[in-house]
Structures are given as C-alpha cells and as structure tokens.
Protein backbone atom coordinates (compact mmCIF):
# COMPACT_ATOMS: atom_id res chain seq x y z
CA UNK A 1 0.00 0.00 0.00
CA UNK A 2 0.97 3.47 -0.92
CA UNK A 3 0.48 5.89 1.93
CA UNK A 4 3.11 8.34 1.62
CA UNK A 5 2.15 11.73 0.85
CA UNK A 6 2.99 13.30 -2.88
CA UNK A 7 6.68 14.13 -2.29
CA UNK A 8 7.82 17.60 -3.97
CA UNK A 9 8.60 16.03 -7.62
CA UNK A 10 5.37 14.73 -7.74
CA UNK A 11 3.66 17.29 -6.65
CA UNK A 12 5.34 19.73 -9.16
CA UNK A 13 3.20 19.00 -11.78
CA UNK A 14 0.49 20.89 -9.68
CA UNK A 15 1.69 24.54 -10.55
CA UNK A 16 2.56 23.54 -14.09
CA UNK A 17 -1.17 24.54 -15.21
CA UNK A 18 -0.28 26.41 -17.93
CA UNK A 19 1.82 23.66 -19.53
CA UNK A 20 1.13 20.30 -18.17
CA UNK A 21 3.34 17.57 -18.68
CA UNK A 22 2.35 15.66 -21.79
CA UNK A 23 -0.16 12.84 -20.30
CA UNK A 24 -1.16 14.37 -17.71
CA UNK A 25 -4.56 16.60 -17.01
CA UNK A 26 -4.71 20.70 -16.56
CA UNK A 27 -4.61 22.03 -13.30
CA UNK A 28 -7.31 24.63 -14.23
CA UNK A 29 -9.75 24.73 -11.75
CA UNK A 30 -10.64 26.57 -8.16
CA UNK A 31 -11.89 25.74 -5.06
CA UNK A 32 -14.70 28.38 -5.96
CA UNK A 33 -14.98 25.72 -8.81
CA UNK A 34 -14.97 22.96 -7.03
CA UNK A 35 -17.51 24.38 -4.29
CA UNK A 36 -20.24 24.71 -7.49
CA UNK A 37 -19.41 21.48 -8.76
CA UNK A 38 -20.30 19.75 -5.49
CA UNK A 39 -23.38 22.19 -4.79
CA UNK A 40 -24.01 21.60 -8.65
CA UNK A 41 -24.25 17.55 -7.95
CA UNK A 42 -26.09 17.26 -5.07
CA UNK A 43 -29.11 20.63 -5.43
CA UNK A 44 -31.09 18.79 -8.65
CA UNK A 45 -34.29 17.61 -9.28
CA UNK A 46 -34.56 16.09 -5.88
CA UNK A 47 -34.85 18.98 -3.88
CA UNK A 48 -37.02 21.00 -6.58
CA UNK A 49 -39.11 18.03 -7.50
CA UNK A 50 -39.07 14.99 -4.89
CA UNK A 51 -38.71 17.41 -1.39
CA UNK A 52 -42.87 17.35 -1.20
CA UNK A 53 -42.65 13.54 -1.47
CA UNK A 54 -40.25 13.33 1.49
CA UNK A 55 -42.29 15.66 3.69
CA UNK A 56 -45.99 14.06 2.73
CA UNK A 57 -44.11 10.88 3.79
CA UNK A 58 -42.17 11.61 7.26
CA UNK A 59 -44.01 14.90 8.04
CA UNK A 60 -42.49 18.39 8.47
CA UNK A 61 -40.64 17.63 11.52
CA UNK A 62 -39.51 14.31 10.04
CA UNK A 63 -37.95 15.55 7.10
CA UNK A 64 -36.02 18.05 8.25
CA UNK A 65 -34.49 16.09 10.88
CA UNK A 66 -34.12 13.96 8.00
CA UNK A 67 -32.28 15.96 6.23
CA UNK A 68 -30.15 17.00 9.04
CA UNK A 69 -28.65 12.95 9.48
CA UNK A 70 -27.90 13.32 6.06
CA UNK A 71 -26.21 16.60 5.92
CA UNK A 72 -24.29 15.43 9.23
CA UNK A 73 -23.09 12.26 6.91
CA UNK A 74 -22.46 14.06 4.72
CA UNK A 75 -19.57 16.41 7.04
CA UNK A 76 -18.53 12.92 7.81
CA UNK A 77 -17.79 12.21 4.94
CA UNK A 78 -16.15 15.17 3.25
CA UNK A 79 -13.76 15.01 6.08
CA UNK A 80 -12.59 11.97 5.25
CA UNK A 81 -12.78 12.68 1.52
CA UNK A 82 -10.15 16.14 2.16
CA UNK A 83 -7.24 14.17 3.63
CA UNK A 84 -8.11 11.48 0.70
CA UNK A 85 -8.18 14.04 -1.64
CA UNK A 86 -4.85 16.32 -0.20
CA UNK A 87 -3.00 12.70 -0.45
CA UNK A 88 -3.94 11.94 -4.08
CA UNK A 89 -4.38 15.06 -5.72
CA UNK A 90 -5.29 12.76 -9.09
CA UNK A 91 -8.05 12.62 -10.98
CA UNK A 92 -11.36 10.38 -11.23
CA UNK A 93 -9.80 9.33 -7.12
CA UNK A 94 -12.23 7.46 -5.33
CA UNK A 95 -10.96 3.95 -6.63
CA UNK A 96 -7.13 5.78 -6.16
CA UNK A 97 -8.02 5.77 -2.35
CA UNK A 98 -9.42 2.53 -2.00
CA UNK A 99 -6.72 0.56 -4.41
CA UNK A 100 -4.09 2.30 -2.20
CA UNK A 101 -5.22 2.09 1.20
CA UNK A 102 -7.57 -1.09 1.09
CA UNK A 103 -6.71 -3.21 -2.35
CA UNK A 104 -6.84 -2.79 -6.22
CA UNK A 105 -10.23 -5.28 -6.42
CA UNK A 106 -11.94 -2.52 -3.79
CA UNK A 107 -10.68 -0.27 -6.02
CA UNK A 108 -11.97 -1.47 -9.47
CA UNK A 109 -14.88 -2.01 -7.88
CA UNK A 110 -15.74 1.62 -6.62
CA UNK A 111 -14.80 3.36 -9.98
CA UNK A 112 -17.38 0.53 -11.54
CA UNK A 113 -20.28 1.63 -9.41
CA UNK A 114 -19.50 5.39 -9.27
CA UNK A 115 -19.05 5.45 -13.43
CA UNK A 116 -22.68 3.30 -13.68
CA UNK A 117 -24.27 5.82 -11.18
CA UNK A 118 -23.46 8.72 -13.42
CA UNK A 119 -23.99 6.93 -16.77
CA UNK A 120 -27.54 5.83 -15.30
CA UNK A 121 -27.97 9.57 -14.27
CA UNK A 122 -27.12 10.95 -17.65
CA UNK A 123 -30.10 8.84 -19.18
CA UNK A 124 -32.87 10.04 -17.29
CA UNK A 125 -31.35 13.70 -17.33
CA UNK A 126 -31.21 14.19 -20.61
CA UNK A 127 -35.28 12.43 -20.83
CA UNK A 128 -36.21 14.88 -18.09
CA UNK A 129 -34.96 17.62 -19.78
CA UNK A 130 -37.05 16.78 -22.78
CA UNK A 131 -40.16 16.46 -21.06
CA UNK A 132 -39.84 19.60 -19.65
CA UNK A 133 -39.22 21.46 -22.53
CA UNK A 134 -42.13 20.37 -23.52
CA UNK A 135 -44.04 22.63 -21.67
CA UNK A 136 -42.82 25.47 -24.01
CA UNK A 137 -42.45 23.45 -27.35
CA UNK A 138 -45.23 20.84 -27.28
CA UNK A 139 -44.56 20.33 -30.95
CA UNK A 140 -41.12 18.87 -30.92
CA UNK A 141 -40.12 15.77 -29.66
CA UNK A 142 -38.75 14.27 -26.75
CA UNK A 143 -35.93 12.67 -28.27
CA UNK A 144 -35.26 16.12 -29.94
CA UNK A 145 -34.40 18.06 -26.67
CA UNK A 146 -32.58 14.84 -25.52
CA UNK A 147 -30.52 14.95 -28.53
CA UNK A 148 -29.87 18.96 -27.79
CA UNK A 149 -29.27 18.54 -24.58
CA UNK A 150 -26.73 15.60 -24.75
CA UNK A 151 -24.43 17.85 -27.48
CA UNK A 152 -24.39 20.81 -25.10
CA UNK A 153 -23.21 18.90 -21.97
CA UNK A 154 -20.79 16.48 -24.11
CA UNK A 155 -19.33 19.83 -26.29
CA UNK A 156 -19.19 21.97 -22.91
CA UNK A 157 -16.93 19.49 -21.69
CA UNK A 158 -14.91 18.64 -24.56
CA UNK A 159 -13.62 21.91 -24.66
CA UNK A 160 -11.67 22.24 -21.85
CA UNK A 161 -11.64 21.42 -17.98
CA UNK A 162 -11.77 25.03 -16.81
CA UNK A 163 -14.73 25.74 -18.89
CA UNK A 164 -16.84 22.99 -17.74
CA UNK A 165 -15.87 24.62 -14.25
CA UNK A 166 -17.24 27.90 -15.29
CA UNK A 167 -20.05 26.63 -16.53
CA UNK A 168 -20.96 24.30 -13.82
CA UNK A 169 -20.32 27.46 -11.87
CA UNK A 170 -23.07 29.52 -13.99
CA UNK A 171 -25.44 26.43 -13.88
CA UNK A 172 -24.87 25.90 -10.26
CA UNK A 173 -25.53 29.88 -9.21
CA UNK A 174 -29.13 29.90 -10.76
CA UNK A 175 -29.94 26.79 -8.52
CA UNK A 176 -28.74 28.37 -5.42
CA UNK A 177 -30.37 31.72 -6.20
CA UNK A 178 -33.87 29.59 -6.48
CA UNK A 179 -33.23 28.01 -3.17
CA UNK A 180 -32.11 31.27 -1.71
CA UNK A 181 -35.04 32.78 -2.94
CA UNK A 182 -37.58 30.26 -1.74
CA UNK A 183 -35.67 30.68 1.87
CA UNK A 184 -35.89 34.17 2.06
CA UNK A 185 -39.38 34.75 0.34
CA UNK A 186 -40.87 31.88 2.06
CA UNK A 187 -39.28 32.58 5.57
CA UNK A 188 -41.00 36.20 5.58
CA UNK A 189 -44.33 35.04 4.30
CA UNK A 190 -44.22 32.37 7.26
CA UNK A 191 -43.33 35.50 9.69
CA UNK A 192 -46.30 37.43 8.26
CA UNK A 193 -44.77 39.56 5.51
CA UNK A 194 -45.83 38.65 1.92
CA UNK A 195 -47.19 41.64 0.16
CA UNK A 196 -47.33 40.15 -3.32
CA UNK A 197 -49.72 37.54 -2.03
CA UNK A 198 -53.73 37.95 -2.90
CA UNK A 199 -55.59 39.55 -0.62
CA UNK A 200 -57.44 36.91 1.32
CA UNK A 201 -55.00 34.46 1.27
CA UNK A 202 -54.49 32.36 4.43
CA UNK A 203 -50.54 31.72 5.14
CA UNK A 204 -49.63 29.21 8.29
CA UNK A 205 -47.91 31.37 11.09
CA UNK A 206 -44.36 30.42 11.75
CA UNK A 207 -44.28 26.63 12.41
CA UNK A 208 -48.01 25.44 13.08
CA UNK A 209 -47.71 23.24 10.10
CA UNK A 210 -45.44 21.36 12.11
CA UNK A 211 -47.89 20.33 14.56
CA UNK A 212 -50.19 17.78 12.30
CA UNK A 213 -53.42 16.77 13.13
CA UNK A 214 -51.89 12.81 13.31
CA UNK A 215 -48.82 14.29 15.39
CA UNK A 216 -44.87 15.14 14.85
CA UNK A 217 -44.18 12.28 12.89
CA UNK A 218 -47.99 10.97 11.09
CA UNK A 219 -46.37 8.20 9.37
CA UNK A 220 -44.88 6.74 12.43
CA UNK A 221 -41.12 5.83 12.24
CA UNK A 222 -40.75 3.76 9.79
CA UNK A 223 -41.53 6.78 7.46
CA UNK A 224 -38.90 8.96 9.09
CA UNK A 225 -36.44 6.38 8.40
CA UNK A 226 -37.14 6.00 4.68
CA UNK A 227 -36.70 9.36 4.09
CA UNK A 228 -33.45 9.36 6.14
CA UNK A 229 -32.44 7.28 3.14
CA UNK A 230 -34.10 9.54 0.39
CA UNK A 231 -31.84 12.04 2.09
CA UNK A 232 -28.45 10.12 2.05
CA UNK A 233 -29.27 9.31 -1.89
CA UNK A 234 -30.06 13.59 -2.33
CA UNK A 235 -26.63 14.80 -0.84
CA UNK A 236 -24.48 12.14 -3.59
CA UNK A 237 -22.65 14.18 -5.39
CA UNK A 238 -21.20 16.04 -2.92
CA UNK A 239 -17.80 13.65 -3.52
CA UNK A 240 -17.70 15.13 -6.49
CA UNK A 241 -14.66 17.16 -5.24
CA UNK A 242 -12.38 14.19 -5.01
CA UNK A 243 -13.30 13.49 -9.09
CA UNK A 244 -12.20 17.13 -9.50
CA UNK A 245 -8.65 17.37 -7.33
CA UNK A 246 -6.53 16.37 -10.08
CA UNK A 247 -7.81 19.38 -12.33
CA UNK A 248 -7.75 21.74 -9.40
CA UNK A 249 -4.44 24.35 -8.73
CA UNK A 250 -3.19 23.90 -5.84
CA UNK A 251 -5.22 21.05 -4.02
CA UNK A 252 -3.60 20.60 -1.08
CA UNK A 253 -5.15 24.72 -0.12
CA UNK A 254 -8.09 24.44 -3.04
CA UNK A 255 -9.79 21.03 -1.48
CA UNK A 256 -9.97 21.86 2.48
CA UNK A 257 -11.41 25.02 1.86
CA UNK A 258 -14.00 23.80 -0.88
CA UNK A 259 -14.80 21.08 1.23
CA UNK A 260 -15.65 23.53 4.14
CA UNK A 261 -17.86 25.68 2.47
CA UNK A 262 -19.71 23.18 0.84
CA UNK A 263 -20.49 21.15 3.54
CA UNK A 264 -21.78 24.38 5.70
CA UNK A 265 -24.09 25.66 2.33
CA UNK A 266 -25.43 22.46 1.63
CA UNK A 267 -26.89 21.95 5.42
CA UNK A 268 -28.03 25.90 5.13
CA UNK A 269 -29.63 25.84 1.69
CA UNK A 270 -31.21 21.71 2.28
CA UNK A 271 -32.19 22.35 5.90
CA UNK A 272 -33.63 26.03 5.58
CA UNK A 273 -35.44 24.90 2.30
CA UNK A 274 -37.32 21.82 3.28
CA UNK A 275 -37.87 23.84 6.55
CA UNK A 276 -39.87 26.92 4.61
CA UNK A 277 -41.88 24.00 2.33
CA UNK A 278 -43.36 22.35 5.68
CA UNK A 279 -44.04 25.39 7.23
CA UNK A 280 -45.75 27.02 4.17
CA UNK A 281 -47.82 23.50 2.79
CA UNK A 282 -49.65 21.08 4.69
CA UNK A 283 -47.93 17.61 4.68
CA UNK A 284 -50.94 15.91 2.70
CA UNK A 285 -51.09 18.11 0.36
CA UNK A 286 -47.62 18.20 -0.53
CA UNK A 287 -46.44 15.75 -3.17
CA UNK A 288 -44.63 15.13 -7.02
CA UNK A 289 -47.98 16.75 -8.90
CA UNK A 290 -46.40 19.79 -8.44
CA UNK A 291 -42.84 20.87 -7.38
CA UNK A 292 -42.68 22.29 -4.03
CA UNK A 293 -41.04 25.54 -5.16
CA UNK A 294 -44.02 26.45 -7.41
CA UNK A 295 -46.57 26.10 -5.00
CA UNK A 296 -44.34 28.22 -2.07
CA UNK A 297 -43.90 31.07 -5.04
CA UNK A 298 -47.00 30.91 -6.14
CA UNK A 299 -49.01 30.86 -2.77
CA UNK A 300 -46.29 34.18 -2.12
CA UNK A 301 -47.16 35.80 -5.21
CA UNK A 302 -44.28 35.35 -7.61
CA UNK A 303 -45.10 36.17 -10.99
CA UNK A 304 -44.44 33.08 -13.70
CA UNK A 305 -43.76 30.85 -10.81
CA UNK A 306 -44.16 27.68 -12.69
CA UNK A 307 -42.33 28.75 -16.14
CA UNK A 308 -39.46 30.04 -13.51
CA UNK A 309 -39.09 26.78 -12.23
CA UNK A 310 -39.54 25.08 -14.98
CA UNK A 311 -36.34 26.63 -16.19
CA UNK A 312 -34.52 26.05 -13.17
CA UNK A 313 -35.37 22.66 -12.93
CA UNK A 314 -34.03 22.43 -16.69
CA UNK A 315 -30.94 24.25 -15.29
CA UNK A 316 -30.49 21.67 -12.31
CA UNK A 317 -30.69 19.04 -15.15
CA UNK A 318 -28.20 20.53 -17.69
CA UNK A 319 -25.85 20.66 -14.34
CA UNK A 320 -26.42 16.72 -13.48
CA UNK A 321 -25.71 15.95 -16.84
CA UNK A 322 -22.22 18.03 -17.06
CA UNK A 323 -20.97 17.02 -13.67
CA UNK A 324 -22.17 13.19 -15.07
CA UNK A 325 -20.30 13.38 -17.75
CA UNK A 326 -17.09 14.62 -16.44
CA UNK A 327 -17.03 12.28 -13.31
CA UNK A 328 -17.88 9.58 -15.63
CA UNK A 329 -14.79 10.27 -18.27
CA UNK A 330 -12.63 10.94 -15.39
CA UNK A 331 -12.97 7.82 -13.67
CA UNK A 332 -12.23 5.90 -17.42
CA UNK A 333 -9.26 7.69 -17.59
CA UNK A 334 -7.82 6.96 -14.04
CA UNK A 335 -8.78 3.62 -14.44
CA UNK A 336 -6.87 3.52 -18.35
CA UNK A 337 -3.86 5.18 -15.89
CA UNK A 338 -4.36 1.97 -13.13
CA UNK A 339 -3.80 -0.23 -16.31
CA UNK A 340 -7.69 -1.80 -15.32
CA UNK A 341 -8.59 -0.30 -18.92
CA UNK A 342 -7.89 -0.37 -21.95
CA UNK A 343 -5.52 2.44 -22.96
CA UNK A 344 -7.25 4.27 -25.43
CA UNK A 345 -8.97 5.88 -22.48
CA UNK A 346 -6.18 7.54 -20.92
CA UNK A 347 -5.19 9.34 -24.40
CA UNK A 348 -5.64 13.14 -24.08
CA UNK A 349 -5.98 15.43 -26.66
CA UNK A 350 -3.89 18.92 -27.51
CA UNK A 351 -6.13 20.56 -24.90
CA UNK A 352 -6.12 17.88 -21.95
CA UNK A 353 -8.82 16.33 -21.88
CA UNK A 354 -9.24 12.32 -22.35
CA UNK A 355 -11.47 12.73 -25.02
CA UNK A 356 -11.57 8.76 -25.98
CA UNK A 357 -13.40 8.24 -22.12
CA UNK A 358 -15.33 11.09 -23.00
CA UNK A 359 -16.77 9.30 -25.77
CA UNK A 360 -17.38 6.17 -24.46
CA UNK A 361 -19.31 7.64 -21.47
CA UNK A 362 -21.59 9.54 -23.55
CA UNK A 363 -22.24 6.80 -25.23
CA UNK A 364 -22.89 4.80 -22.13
CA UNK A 365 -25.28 7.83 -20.84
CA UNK A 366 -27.00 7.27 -24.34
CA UNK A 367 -27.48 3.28 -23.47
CA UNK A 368 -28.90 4.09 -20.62
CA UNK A 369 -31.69 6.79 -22.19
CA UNK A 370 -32.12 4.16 -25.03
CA UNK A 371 -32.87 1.51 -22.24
CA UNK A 372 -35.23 3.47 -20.05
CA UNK A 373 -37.46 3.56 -23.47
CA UNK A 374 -37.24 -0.40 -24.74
CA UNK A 375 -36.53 -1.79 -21.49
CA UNK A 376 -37.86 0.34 -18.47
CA UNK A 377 -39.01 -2.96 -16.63
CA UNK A 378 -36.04 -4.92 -17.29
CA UNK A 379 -32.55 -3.89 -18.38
CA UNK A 380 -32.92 0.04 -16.95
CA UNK A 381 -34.88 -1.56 -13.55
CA UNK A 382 -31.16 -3.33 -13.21
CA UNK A 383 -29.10 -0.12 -14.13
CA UNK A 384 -30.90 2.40 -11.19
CA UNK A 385 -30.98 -0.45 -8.58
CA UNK A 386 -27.56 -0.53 -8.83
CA UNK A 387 -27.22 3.02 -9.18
CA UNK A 388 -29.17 3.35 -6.30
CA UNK A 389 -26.74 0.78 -4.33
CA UNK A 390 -23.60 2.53 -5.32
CA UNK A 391 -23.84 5.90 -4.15
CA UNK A 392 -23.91 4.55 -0.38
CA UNK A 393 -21.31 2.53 -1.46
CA UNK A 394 -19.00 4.83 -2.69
CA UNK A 395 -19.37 6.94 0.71
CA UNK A 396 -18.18 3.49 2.72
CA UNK A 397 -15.52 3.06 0.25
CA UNK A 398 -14.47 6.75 0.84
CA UNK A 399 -15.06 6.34 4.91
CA UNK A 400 -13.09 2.68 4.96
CA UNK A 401 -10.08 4.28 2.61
CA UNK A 402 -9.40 7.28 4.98
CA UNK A 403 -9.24 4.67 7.83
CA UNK A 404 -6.48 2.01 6.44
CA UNK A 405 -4.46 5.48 5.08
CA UNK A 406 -4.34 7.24 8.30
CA UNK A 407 -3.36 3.60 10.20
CA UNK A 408 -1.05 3.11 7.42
CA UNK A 409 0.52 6.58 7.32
CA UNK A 410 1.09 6.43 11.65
CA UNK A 411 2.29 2.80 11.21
CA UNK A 412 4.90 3.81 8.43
CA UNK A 413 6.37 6.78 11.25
CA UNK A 414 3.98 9.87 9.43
CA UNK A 415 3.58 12.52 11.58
CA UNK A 416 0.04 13.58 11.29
CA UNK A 417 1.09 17.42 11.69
CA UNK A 418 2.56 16.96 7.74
CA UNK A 419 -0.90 15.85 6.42
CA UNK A 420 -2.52 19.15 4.00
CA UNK A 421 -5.46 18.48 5.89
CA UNK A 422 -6.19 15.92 8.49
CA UNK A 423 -9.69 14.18 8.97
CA UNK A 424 -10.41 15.33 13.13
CA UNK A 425 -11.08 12.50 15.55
CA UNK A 426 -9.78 10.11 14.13
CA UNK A 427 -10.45 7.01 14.25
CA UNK A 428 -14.37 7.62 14.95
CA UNK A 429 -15.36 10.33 12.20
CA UNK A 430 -14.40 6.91 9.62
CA UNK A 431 -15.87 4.34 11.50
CA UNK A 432 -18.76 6.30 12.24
CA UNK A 433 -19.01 7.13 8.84
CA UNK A 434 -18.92 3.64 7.52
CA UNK A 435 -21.17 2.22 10.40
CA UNK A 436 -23.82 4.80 9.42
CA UNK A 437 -23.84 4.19 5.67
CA UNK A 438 -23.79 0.63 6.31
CA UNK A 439 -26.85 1.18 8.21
CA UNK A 440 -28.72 2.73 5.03
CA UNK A 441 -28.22 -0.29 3.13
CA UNK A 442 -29.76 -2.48 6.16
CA UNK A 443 -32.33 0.19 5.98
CA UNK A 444 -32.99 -0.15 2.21
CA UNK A 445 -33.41 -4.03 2.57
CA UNK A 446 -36.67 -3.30 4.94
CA UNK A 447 -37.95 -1.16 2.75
CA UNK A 448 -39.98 -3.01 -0.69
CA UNK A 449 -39.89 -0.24 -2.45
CA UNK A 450 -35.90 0.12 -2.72
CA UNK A 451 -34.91 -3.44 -1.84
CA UNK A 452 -34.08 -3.89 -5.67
CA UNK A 453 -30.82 -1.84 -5.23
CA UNK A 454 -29.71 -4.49 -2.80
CA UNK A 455 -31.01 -7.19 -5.35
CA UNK A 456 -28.92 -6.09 -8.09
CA UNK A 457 -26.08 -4.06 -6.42
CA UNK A 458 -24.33 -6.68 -4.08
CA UNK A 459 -24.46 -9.54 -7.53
CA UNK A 460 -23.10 -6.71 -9.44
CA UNK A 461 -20.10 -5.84 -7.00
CA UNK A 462 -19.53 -9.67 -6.68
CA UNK A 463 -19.57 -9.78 -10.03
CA UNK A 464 -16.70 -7.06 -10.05
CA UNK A 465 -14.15 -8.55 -7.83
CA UNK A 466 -14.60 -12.14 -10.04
CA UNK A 467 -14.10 -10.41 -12.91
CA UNK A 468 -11.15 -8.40 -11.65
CA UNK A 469 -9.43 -11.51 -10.12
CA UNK A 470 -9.94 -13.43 -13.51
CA UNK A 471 -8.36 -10.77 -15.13
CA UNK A 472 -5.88 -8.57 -13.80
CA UNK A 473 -5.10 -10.32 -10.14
CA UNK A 474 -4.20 -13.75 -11.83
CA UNK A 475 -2.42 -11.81 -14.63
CA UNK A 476 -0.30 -10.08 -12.20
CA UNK A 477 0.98 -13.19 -10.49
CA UNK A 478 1.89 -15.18 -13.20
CA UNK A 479 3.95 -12.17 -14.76
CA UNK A 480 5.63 -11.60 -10.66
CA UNK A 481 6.25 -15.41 -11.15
C-alpha cells in the first residue's frame, strides 16, 4: 500500500497549469470551482421536485431532521474525503483511495459503481430535460431536446476542464439563487410579511404546520427512516470534489477550503429549504404533482412561478448531466492510468482532456436513455438499482479508505502534523461514517420499495471482484512469477 504523501517532484506537476506535462490533465480549476461542482451535484431535481414527497411521507418535523442525518453524513464524509483528496491530488480518485489504502479489487470495484451511477444519471437527465421542454415546445419531440441537450453537456466538456468549471459554476448559481429565494421569500411570508400575495389568502404562522393533526411524525417511524435514506441518496454528489482534485491548482489549499464551504451551504440551503416548504404546505397536500417551489412562489405571489421553475429545474438538469459526464470520463481515464482499462482511455488530446473516455461515457449515458425507453421494466430496472446501491457505497468506500491510510501513514512513522489536511477524531469520524452508511443499506433491505438496489447491487459488485481476479489479479501473479 501506498500511503506516503505526494513528495515535492510529484507534486510539481500541480503549478505547471499552464503547460502540463504531456499525459497528464490541466490544473485549471478553483476551489470556488470545485464548491459549485459539489453544490451543482447534489441541489437537482430532488430537492425542486421529490422534497414534497419526502415531507408528505415523514411529516415536516420528520424531514427536516431527516435531512439534518444526512447533511451530518455528509460532514462525515467530506472530512474523510479532504485528507483522501490532499493525499492523491489525481483525478477520477475514489478507486485511487481505495486501491491504495484497502486493495486494487476494492478499487476497481468503486470506480465501476460510481461510473454506472453517473452513466444511469445521464439517461434520465437528458429524458427529463425533454419532457420539460415540452411545456414550451409541445410540438417537438422528446428525443429532440434529448438529442440537444446531450451535445451541449458532451461539447461543454470537450472543450476544456476550466470551462466545464465555469459553466458548472453559472449552472450551479441559478440553482442556489432559487433556493435562496424560496428561503428568504418563504421565511418572511411564514413570519407574516408577503405583500405580493392575494388579498385573502391564508398563510400558516411560523411553524403550526409542524404540529399535524396525526402528530410530529404521522407516518410513524418507519416513514422517518425512509426518508433518512431519500436524504443520504439527495446529498451524492457532494464527492464530487475528489473526481475534481486532479484538475484543481493547488489542491492541497483548493480542497480543504471547498470542502468547508460546501459542507456548511449544503446543510443551510437543504435544511432552511425543506424547513420553509413544511411550514408554508400542509404535509398531505404536498407531493410530485407539483414541485414544491411552485406552489411556495405561487401561494407568495411570484409572478411566472411555474415557467421560472420550470427553467430552473431544466438548469439543475443541464448541471447533473455536465458534472455526469465529467465524473464519468474521469474515472475511465484513471482507471486507463491503473492499467484496469484499456488504454485508449487515458489518451488526451492537444487541450487535456481524455477525449476517448469522454466518448465512451456519452455513449454509455446514451445506453442508458435508449434503455429506459425499450426496457424500463427490465434492463434500466437493473441499471438504477444498482445506481441506487452505489452511491452509499461509494461513501463506505471513501469512509473505509481514509481509515487504512491514516493507520497506514502512523504505522509507516507519518507525523500527522505533515498531512494538507487531516480528517479530526480520528479514528471515529471513519468508523462512524462507515457504520452509518452501512446502516442505510440495512435500511434499504426493509424497505420493498428500494430493496431492488440491494437485489442487483451486491451480484453486481460480486460480479466485479470475479471479474477483476480473472483478469488482472491472476495476470499479475503469473507475470511476478
């Protein structure tokens, strides 16, 4: 195992981000980058479509606290993630931390499931962003916007890594300035000043909502724990920022502080949003006929409310797709790099970017779309189960890594005062981590209505270890023979 940190020839290459060793990706990107792209990954459809769902099914109360586990999961961990990240400032990383601090199968493995999840995302993106459109263009076809909106994500990124930055920036602003909106707009018509609203109309005061006439939590327990893992599945893509750290200048200052802020708006915007929806609609009358947002701005007043969100939902789309793209051609690449590959994937092209992964994980986005149309009950049922499966996954592969490093690192003489950034309390913020995650897939197998992640997830990562014994493991003995 490698546990070292980056010593300074290595981590030359960092500063070089005008002109980047040949082979290797541009250092192009921020940590005010890097904060969107997280934000960007995690504030989607979810929260502007699905947040009604979670409250009509836990209650007000419920789903915030909810909300909070996850977000407190979440810190968890990110923490772990930033020392991960400061140690292996490399691109596409997750399956970098777990092939160096646990074992190359674990490894393979992870980049497997996290490359599916985003390939599986890309599908129904690029669908929802064609039914939407819809709304506008009832005319065209479907497949038209899906076709439109599959060349803007795949040409923003061809072009270069710090433009896909930018413009995950750009697409990430007009989703916070929607849920900034709804928590400032909504929080003052809950305190009694909303002077756009009709005249007449009846507004909850402060947090009476919360106080339903079947009690705190109407569903019992049972629904407060489903949506605990609704809310563990809304904050994935917050890793995003280990995919990122080997395009990023400076990591070892650019991650830690990213990290940070992302971790303290993401509680804020999550919290204080599903907050203002429970206190401004009932719990039963909140659910996916409507987003949530559209019935807060237009109970307030908001002119266009629905054609707003419409286009901000579109927005939150376009954003999935980009950062699904990216984290899916990144991963190909370090995985081309790990020689678990084939090498075509880890050519780059005269401006950095591997376009050959690029391809391939468009096209695996498109197999995905094509899939949810012929085979919705079938092949596509298989691809989001495991989807589903992996993005819990992924966060125990992140928790577990940080773990063996930091035991590694102090076994090997480190001195934990040299580490970029250290994950705090060690070793409980991992193992806490881990235990809790662990506990969402328990959770998932007592619930019938997600059980299928756990159905196809755990063959599928069996099925990745076989396949990566067969095929590299045995390789690599008989050629150390």
């Amino acid at each position: 195992m490698t546990t070292s940190l980056p010593t300074e020839s290595t981590s030359a290459p960092e500063r070089a981000t005008d002109h980047p060793p040949q082979g290797t990706l541009r250092r192009s990107m921020t940590s005010r980058h890097l904060v969107m792209i997280a934000m960007g990954g995690v504030i989607g459809s979810g929260l502007f479509l699905s947040s009604g769902y979670t409250i009509s099914q836990a209650g007000p109360l419920g789903a915030v606290l909810s909300y909070l586990v996850g977000a407190f999961v979440v810190y968890l961990v990110m923490t772990c993630l930033g020392e991960l990240a400061c140690a292996y400032p490399v691109s596409g990383a997750f399956h970098i931390y777990a092939s160096r601090s646990i074992n190359p199968a674990t490894g393979f493995t992870t980049a497997w499931l996290y490359w599916l999840t985003w390939a599986v995302a890309l599908g129904s993106e690029f669908t929802a962003c064609g039914l939407l459109m819809q709304r506008w263009f009832p005319s065209v076809s479907v497949w038209v916007w899906c076709v439109v909106c599959a060349a803007v994500v795949f040409s923003v990124n061809a072009i270069s890594a710090r433009v896909f930055g930018e413009t995950e920036y750009w697409f990430s602003l007009i989703k916070v300035a929607a849920v900034v909106a709804l928590i400032v707009l909504g929080g003052a018509a809950i305190g009694g000043f909303h002077p756009l609203a009709d005249h007449g109309q009846a507004f909850p005061r402060l947090f009476e909502n919360f106080n339903t006439p079947d009690g705190l939590f109407p569903h019992g327990p049972s629904g407060v724990m489903v949506t605990v893992l609704a809310a563990f599945y809304a904050f994935s893509g917050s890793e995003l920022i280990g995919v990122a750290a080997g395009e990023t200048d400076e990591p070892s200052k650019a991650v830690p502080k990213a990290l940070r802020v992302t971790v303290v708006r993401l509680l804020v915007f999550f919290a204080g949003a599903i907050t203002v929806i429970a206190a401004m609609i009932p719990y039963d009358k909140v659910g996916l006929d409507e987003s949530p947002f559209v019935t807060v701005f237009t109970t307030i007043g908001i002119p266009y409310a629905a054609d707003v969100m419409n286009f901000v939902i579109i927005t939150a789309l376009l954003s999935a797709g980009n950062s699904g793209l990216y984290s899916c051609a990144r991963m190909l690449f370090s995985l081309a790099e790990e020689g678990q590959a084939p090498q075509m994937l880890r050519r780059l092209n005269s401006r950095q970017i591997p376009m050959a992964a690029l391809v391939v994980s468009m096209l695996g986005g498109i197999a995905s779309l094509l899939s949810s149309v012929v085979a919705a009950q079938t092949v596509y049922l298989v691809l989001v189960s495991i989807a589903g499966f992996a993005a819990v996954a992924v966060w125990m592969s992140i928790a577990a890594s940080q773990f063996f490093h930091r035991r590694a690192f102090l076994r090997d003489g480190g001195d934990v005062k040299a580490l970029p950034y250290r994950t705090p309390f060690y070793p409980v913020v991992p193992v806490l981590a881990f235990v809790l995650c662990l506990a969402a897939l328990v959770g998932v197998a007592l619930d019938p209505t997600q059980v299928a992640a756990l159905y196809f997830g755990i063959p599928f990562v069996a099925a990745c270890y076989l396949y990566y014994y067969l095929r590299y493991s045995r390789r690599r003995s008989g050629t150390a023979s």
